[in-house]
PDB file of N, CA and C in Angstrom:
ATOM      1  N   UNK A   1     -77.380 -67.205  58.803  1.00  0.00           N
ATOM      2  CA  UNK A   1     -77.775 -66.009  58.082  1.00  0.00           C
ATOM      3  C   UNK A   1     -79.290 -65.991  57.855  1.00  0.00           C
ATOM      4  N   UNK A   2     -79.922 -67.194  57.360  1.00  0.00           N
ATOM      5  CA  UNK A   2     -81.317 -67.377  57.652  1.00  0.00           C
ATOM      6  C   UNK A   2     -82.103 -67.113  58.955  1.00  0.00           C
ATOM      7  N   UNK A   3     -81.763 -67.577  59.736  1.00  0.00           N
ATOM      8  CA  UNK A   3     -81.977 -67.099  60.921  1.00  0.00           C
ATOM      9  C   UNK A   3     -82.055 -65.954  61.212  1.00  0.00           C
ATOM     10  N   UNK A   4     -81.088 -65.182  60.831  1.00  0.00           N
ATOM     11  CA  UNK A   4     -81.011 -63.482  61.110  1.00  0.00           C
ATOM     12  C   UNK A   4     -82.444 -62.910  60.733  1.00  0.00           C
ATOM     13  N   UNK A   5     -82.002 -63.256  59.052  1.00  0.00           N
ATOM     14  CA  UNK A   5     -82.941 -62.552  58.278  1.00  0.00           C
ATOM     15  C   UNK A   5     -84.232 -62.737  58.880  1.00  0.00           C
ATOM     16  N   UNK A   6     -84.972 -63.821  59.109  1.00  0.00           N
ATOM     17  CA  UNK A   6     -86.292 -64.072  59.809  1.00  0.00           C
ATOM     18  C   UNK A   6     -86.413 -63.887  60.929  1.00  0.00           C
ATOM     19  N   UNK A   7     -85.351 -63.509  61.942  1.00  0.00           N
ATOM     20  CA  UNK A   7     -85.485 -62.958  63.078  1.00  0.00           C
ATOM     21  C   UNK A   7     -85.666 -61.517  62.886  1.00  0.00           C
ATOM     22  N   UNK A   8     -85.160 -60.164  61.939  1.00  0.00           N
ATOM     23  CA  UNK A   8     -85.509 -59.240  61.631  1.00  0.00           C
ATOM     24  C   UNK A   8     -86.714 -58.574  61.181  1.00  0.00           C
ATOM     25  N   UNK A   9     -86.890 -59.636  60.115  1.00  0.00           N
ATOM     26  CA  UNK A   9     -88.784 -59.430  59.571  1.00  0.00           C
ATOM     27  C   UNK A   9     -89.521 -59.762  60.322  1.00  0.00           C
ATOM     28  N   UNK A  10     -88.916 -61.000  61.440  1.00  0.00           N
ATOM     29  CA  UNK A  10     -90.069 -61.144  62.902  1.00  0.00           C
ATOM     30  C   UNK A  10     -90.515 -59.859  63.450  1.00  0.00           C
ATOM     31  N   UNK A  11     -89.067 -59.299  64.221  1.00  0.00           N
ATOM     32  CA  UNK A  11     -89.024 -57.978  64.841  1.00  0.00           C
ATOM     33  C   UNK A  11     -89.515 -56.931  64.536  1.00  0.00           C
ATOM     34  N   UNK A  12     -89.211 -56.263  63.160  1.00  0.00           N
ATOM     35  CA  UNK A  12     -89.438 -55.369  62.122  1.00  0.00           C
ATOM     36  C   UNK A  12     -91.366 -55.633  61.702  1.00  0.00           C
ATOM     37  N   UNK A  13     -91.740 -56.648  61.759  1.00  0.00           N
ATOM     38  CA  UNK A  13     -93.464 -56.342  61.612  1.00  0.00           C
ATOM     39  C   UNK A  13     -93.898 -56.524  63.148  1.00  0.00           C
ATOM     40  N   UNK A  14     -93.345 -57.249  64.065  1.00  0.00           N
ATOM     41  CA  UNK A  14     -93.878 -57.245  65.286  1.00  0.00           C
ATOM     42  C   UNK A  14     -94.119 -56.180  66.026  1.00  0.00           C
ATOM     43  N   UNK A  15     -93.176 -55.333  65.436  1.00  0.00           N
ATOM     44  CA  UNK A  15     -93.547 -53.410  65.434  1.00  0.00           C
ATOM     45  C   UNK A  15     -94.287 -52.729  65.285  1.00  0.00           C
ATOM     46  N   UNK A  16     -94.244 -52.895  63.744  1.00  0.00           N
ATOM     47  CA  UNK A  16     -95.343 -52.461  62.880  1.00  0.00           C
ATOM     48  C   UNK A  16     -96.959 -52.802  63.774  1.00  0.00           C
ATOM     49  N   UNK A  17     -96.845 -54.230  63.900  1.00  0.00           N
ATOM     50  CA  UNK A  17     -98.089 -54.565  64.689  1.00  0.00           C
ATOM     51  C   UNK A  17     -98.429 -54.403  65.645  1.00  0.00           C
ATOM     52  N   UNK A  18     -97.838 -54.095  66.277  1.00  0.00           N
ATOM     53  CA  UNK A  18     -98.001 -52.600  68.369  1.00  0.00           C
ATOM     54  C   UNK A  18     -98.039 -51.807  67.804  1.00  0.00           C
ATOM     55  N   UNK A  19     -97.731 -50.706  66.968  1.00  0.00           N
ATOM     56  CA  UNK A  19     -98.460 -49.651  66.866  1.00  0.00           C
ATOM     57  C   UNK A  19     -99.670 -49.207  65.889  1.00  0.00           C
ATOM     58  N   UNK A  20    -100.347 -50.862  65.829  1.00  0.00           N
ATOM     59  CA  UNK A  20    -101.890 -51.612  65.383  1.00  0.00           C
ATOM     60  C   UNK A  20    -102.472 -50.940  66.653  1.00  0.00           C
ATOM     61  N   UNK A  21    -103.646 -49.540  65.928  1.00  0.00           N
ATOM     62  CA  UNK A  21    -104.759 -49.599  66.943  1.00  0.00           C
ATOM     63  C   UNK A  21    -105.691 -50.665  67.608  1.00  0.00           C
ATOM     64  N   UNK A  22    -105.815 -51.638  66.709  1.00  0.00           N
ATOM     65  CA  UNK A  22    -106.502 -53.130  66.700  1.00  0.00           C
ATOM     66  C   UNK A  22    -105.982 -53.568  67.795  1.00  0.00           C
ATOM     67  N   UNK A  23    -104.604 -54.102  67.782  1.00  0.00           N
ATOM     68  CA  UNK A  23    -103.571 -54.877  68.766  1.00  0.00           C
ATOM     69  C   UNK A  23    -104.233 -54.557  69.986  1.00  0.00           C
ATOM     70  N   UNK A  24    -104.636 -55.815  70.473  1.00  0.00           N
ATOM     71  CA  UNK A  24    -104.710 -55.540  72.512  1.00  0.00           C
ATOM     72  C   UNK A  24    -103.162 -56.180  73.001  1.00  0.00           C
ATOM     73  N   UNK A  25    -102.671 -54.635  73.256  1.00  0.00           N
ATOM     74  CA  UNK A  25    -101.298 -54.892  74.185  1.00  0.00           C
ATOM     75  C   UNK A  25    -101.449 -56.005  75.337  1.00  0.00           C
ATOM     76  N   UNK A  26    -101.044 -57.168  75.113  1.00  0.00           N
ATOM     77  CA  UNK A  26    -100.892 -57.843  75.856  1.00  0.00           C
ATOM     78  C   UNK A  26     -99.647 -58.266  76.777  1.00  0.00           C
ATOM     79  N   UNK A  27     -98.495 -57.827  75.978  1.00  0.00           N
ATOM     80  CA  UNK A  27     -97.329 -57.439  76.741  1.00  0.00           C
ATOM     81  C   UNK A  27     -96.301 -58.786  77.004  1.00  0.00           C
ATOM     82  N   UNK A  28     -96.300 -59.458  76.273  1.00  0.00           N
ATOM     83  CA  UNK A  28     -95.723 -60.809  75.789  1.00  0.00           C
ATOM     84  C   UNK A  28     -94.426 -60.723  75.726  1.00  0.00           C
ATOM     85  N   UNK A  29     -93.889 -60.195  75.055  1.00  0.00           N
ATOM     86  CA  UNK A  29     -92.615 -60.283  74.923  1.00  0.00           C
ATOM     87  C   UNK A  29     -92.067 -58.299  75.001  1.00  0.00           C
ATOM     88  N   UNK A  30     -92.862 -57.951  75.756  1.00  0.00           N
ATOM     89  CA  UNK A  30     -92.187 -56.130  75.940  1.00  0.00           C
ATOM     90  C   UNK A  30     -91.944 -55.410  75.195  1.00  0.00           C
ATOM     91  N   UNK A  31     -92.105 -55.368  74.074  1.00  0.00           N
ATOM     92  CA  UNK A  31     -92.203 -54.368  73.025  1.00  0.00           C
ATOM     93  C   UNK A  31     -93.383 -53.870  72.411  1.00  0.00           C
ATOM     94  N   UNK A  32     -94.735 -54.099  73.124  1.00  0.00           N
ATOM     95  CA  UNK A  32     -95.690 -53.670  72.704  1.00  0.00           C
ATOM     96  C   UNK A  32     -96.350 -52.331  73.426  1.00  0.00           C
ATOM     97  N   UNK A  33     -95.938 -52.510  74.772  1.00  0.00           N
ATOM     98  CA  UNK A  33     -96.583 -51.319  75.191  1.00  0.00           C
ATOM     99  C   UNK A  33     -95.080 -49.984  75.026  1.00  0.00           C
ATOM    100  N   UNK A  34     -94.019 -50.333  75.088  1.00  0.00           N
ATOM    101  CA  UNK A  34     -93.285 -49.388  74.273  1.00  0.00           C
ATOM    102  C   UNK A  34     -93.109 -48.554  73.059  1.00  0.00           C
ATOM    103  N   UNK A  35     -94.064 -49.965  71.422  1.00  0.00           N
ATOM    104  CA  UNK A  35     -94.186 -49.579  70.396  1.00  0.00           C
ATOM    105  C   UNK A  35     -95.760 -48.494  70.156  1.00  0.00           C
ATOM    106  N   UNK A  36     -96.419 -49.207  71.536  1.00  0.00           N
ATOM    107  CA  UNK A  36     -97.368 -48.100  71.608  1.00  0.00           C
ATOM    108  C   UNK A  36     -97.615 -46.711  72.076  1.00  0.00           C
ATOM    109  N   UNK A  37     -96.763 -46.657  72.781  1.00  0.00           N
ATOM    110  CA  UNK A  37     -96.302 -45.231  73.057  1.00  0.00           C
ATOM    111  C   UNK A  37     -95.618 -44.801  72.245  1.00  0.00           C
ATOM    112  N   UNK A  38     -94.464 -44.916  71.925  1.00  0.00           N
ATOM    113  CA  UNK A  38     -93.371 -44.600  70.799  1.00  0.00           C
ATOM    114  C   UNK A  38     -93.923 -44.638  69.229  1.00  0.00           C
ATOM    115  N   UNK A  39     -94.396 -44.287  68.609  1.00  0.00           N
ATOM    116  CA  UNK A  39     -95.809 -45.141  67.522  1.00  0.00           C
ATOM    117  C   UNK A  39     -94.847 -44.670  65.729  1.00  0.00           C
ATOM    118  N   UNK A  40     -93.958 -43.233  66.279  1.00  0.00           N
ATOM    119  CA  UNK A  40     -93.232 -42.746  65.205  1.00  0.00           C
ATOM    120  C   UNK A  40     -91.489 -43.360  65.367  1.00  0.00           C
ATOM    121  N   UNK A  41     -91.590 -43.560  66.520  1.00  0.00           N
ATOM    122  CA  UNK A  41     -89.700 -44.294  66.587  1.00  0.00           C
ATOM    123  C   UNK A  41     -89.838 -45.614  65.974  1.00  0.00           C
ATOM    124  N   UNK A  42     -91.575 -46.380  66.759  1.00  0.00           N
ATOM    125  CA  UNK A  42     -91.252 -47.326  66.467  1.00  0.00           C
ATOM    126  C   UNK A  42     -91.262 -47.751  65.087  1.00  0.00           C
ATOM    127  N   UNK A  43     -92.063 -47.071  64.089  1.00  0.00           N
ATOM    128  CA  UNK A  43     -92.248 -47.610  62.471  1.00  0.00           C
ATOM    129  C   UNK A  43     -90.639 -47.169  61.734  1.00  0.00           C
ATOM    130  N   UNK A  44     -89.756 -46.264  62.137  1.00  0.00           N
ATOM    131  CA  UNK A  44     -88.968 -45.769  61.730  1.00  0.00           C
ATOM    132  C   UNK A  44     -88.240 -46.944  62.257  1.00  0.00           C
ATOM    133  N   UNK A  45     -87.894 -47.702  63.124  1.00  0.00           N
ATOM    134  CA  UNK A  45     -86.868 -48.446  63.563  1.00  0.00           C
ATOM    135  C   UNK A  45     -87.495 -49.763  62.903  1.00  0.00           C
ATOM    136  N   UNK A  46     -88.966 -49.992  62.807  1.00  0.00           N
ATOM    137  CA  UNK A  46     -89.382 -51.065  61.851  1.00  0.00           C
ATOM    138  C   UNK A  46     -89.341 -51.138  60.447  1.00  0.00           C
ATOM    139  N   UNK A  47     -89.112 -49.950  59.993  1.00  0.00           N
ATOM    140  CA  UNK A  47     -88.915 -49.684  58.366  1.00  0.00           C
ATOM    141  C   UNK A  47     -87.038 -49.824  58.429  1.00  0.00           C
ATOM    142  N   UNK A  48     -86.516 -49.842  59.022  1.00  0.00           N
ATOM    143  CA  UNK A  48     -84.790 -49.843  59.065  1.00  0.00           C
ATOM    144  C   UNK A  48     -84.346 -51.536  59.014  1.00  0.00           C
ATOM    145  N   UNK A  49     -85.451 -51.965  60.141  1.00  0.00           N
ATOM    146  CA  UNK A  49     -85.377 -53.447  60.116  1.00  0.00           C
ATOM    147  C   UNK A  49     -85.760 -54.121  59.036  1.00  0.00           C
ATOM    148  N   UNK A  50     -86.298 -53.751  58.431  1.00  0.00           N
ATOM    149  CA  UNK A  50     -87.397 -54.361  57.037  1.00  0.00           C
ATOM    150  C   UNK A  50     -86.158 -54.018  55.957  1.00  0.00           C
ATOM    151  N   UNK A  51     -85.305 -52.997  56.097  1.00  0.00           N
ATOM    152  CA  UNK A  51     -84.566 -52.593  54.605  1.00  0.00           C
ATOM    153  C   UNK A  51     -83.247 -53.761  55.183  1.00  0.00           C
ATOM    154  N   UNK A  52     -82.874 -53.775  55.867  1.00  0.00           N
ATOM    155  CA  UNK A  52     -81.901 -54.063  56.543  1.00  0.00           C
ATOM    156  C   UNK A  52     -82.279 -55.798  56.056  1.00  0.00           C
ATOM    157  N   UNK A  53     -82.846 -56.180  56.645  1.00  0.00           N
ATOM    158  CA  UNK A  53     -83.925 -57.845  56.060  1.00  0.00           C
ATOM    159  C   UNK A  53     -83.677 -58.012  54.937  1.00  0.00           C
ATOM    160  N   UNK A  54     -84.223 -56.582  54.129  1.00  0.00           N
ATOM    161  CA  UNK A  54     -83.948 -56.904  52.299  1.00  0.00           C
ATOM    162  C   UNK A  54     -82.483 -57.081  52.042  1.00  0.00           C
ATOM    163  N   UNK A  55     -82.264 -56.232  52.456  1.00  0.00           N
ATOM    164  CA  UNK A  55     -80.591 -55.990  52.139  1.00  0.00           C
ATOM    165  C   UNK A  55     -79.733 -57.395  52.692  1.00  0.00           C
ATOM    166  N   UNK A  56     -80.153 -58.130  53.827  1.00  0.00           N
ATOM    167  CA  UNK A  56     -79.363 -59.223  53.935  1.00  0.00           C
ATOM    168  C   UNK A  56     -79.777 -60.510  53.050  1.00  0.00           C
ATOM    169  N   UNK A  57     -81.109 -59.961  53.139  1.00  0.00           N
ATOM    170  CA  UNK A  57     -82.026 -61.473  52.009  1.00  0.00           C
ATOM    171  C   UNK A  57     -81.133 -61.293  50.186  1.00  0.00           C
ATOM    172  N   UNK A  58     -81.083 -60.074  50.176  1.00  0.00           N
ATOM    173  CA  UNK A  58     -80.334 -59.520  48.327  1.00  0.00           C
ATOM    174  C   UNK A  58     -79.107 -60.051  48.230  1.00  0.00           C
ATOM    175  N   UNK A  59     -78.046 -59.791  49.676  1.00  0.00           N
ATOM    176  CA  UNK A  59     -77.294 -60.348  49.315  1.00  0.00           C
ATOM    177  C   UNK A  59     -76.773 -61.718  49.566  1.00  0.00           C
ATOM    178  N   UNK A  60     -77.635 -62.331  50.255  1.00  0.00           N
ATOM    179  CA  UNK A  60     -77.611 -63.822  50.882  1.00  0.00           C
ATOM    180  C   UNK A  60     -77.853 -64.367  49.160  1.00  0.00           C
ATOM    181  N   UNK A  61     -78.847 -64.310  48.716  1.00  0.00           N
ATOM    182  CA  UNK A  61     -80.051 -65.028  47.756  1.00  0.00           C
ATOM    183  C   UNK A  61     -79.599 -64.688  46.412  1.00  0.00           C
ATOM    184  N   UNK A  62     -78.883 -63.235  46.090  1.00  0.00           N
ATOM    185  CA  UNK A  62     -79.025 -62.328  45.025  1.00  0.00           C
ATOM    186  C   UNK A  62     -80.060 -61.559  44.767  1.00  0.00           C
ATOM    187  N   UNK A  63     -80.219 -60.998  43.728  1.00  0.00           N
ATOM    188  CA  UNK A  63     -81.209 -59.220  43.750  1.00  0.00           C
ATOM    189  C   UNK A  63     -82.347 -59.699  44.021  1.00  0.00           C
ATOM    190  N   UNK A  64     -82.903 -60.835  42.376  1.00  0.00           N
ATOM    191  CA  UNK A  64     -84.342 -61.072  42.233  1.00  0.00           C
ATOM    192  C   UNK A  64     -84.788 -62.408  42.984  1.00  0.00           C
ATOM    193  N   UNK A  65     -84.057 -63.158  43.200  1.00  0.00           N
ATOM    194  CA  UNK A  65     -84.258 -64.332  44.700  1.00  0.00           C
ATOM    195  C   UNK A  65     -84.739 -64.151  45.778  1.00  0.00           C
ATOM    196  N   UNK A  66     -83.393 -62.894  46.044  1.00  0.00           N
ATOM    197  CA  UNK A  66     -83.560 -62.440  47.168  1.00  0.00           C
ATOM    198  C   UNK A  66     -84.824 -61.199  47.801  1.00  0.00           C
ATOM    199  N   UNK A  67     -85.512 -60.636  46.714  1.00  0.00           N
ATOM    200  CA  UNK A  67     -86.392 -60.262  47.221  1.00  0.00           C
ATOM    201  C   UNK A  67     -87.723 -60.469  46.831  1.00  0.00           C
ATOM    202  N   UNK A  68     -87.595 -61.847  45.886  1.00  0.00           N
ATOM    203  CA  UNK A  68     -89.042 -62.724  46.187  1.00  0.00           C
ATOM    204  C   UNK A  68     -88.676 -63.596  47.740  1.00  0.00           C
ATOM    205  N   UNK A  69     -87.689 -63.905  48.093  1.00  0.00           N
ATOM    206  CA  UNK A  69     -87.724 -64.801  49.064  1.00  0.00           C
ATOM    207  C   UNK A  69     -88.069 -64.036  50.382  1.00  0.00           C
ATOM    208  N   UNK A  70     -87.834 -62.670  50.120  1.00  0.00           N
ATOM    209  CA  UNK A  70     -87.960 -61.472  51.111  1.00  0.00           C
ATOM    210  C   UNK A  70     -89.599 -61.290  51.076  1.00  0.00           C
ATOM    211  N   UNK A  71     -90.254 -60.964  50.403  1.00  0.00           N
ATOM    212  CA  UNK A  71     -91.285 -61.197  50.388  1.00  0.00           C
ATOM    213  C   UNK A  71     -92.109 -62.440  50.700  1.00  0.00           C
ATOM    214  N   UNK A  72     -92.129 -63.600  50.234  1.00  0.00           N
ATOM    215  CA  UNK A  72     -92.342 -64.642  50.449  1.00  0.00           C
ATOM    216  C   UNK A  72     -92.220 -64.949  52.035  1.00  0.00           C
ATOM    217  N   UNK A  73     -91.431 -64.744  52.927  1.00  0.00           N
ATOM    218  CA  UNK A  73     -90.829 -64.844  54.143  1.00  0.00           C
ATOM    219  C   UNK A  73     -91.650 -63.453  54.967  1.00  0.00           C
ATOM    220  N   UNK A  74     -91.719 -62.532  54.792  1.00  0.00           N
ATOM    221  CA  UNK A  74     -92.413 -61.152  55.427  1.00  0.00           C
ATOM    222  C   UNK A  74     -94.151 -61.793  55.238  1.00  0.00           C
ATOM    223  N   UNK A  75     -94.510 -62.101  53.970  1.00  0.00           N
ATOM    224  CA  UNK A  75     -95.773 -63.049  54.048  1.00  0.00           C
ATOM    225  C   UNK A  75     -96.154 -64.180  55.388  1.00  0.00           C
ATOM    226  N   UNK A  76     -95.377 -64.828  55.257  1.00  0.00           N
ATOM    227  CA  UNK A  76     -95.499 -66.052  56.228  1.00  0.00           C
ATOM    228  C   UNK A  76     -95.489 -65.258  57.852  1.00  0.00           C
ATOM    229  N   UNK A  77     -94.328 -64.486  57.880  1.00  0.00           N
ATOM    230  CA  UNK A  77     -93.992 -64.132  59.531  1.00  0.00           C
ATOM    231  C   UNK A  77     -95.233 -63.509  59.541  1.00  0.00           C
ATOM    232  N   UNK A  78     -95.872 -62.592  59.310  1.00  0.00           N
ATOM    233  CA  UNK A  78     -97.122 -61.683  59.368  1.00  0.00           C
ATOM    234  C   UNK A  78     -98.210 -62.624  59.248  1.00  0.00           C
ATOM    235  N   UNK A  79     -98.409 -63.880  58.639  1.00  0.00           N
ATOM    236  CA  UNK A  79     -99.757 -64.171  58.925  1.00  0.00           C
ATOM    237  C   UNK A  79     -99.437 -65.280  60.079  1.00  0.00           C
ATOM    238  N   UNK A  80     -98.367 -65.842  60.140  1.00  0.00           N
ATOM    239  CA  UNK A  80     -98.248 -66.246  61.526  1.00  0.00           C
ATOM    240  C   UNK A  80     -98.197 -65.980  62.890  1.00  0.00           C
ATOM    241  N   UNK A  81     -97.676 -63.765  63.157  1.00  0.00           N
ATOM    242  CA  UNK A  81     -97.891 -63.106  63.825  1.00  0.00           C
ATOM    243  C   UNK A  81     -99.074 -62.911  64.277  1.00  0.00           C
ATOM    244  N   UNK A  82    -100.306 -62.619  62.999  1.00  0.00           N
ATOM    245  CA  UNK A  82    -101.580 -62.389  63.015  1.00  0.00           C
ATOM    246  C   UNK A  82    -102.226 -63.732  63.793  1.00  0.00           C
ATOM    247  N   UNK A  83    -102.229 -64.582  63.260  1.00  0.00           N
ATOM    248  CA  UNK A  83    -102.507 -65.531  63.658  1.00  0.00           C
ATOM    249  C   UNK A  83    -102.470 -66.396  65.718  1.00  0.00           C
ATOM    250  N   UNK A  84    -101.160 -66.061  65.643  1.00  0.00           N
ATOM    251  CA  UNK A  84    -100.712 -66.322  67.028  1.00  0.00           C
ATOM    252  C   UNK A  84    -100.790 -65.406  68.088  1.00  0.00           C
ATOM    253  N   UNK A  85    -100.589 -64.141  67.780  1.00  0.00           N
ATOM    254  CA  UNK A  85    -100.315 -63.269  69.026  1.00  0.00           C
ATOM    255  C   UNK A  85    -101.450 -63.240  68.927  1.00  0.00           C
ATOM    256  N   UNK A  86    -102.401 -63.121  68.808  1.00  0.00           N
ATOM    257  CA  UNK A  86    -104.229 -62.842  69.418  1.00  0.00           C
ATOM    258  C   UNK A  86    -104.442 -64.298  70.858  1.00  0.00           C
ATOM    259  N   UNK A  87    -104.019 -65.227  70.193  1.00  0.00           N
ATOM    260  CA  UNK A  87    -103.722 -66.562  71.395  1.00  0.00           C
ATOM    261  C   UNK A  87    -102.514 -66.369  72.212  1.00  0.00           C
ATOM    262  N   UNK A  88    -101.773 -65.382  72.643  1.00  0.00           N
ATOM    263  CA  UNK A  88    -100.696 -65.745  73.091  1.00  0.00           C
ATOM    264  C   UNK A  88     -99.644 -66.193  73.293  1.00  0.00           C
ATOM    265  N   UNK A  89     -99.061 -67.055  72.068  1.00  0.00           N
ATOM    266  CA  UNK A  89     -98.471 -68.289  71.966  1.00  0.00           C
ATOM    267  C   UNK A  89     -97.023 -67.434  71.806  1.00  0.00           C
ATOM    268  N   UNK A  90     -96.999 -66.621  71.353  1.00  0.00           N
ATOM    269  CA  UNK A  90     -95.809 -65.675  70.985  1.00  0.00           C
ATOM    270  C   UNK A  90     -95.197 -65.080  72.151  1.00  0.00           C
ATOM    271  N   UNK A  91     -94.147 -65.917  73.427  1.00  0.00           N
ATOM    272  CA  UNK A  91     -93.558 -65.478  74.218  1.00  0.00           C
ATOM    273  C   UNK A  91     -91.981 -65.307  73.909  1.00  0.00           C
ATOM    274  N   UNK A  92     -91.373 -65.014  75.210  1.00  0.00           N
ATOM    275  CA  UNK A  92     -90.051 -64.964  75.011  1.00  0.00           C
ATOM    276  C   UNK A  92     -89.650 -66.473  74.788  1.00  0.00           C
ATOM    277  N   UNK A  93     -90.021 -66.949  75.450  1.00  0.00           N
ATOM    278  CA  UNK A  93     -89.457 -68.550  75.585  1.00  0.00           C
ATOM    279  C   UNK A  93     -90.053 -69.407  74.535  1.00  0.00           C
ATOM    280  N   UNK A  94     -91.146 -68.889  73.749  1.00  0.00           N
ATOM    281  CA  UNK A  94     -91.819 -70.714  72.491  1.00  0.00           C
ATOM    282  C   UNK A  94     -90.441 -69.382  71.427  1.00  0.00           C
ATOM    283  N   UNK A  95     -90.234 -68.099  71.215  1.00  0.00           N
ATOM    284  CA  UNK A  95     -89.228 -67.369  70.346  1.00  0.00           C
ATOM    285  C   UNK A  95     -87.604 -67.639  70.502  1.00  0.00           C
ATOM    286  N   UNK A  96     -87.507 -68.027  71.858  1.00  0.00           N
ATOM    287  CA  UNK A  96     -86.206 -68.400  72.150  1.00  0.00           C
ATOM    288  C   UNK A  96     -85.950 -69.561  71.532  1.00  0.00           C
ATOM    289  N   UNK A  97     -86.985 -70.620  71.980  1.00  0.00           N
ATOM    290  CA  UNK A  97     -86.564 -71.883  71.626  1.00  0.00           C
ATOM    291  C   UNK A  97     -86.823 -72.262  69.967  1.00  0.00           C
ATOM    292  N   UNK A  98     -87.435 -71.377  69.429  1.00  0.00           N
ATOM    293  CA  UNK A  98     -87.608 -71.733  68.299  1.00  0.00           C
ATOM    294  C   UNK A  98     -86.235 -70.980  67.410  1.00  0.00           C
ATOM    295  N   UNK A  99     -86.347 -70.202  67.698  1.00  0.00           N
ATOM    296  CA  UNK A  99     -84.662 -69.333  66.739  1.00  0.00           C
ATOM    297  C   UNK A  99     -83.331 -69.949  67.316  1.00  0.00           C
ATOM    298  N   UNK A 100     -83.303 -70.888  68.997  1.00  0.00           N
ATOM    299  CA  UNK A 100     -82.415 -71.568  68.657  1.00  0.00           C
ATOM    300  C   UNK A 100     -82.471 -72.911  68.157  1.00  0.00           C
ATOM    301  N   UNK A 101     -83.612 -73.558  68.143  1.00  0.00           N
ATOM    302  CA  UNK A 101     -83.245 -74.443  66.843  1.00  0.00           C
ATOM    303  C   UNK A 101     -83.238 -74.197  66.073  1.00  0.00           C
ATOM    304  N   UNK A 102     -83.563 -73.387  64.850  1.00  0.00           N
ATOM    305  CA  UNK A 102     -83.209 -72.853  64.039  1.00  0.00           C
ATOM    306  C   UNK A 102     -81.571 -72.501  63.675  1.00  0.00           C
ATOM    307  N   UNK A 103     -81.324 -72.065  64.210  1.00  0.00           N
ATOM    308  CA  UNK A 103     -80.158 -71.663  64.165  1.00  0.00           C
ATOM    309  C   UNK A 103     -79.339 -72.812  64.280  1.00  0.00           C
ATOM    310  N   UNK A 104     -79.303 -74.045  65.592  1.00  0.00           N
ATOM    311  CA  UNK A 104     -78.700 -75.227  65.222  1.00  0.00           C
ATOM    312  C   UNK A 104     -78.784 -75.770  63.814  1.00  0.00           C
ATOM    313  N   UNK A 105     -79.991 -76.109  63.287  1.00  0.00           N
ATOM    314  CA  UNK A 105     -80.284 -76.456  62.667  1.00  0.00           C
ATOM    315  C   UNK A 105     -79.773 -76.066  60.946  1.00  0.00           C
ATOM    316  N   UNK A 106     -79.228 -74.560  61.420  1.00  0.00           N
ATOM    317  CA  UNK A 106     -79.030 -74.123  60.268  1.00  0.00           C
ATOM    318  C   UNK A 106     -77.694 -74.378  60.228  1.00  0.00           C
ATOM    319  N   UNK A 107     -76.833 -73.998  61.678  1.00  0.00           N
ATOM    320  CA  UNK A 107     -75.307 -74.232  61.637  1.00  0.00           C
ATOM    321  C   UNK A 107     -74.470 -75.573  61.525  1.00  0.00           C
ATOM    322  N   UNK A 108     -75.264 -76.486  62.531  1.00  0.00           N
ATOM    323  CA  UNK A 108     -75.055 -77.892  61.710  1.00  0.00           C
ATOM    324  C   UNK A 108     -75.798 -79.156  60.563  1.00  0.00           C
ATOM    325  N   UNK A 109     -76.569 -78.192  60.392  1.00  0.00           N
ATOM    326  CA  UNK A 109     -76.986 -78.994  58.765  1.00  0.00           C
ATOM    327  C   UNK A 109     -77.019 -78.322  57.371  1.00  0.00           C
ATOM    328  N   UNK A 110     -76.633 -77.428  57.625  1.00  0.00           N
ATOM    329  CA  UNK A 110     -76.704 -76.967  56.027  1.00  0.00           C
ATOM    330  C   UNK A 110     -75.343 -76.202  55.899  1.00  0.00           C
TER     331      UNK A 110
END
């Protein structure tokens, strides 16, 4: 369920951030030169992802947990987005392999 949730707020600002005039579409993982064309689908489908995030973080966590931890977590993915996609590092494959360990990680240890 962790996993989800931070895979959503990944998605849901990675949006937001292609249809960043700033952003040089570099085209990494294919949703950037789509979110740049698309600039009104895409914030609308990134604002759905973001409520959708809260809404699983509220009821994972509870109300007020859950949306400091929602916050707290939308913090981190965004300055790690910021941070990385200007270097590249943000492909399909370092995202694959990282959400499935994660996800192991979450299903057999906790």
């Amino acid at each position: 369920m962790v996993t989800l949730i931070v895979a959503l707020t990944f998605m849901a600002f990675y949006l937001l951030y292609g249809t960043s005039k700033k952003m040089a579409a570099v085209g990494d993982l294919g949703l950037e030169k789509w979110s740049a064309e698309n600039q009104k689908v895409s914030q609308w489908v990134s604002l759905v992802l973001m409520i959708l995030s809260l809404g699983l973080s509220c009821h994972y966590w509870g109300l007020g947990s859950g949306t400091f931890t929602f916050f707290i977590l939308l913090m981190t993915v965004a300055s790690l987005t910021l941070l990385l996609a200007p270097l590249r590092l943000l492909n399909r494959r370092f995202l694959g392999l990282l959400f499935s360990v994660a996800l192991f990680f979450e299903t057999f240890l906790f």
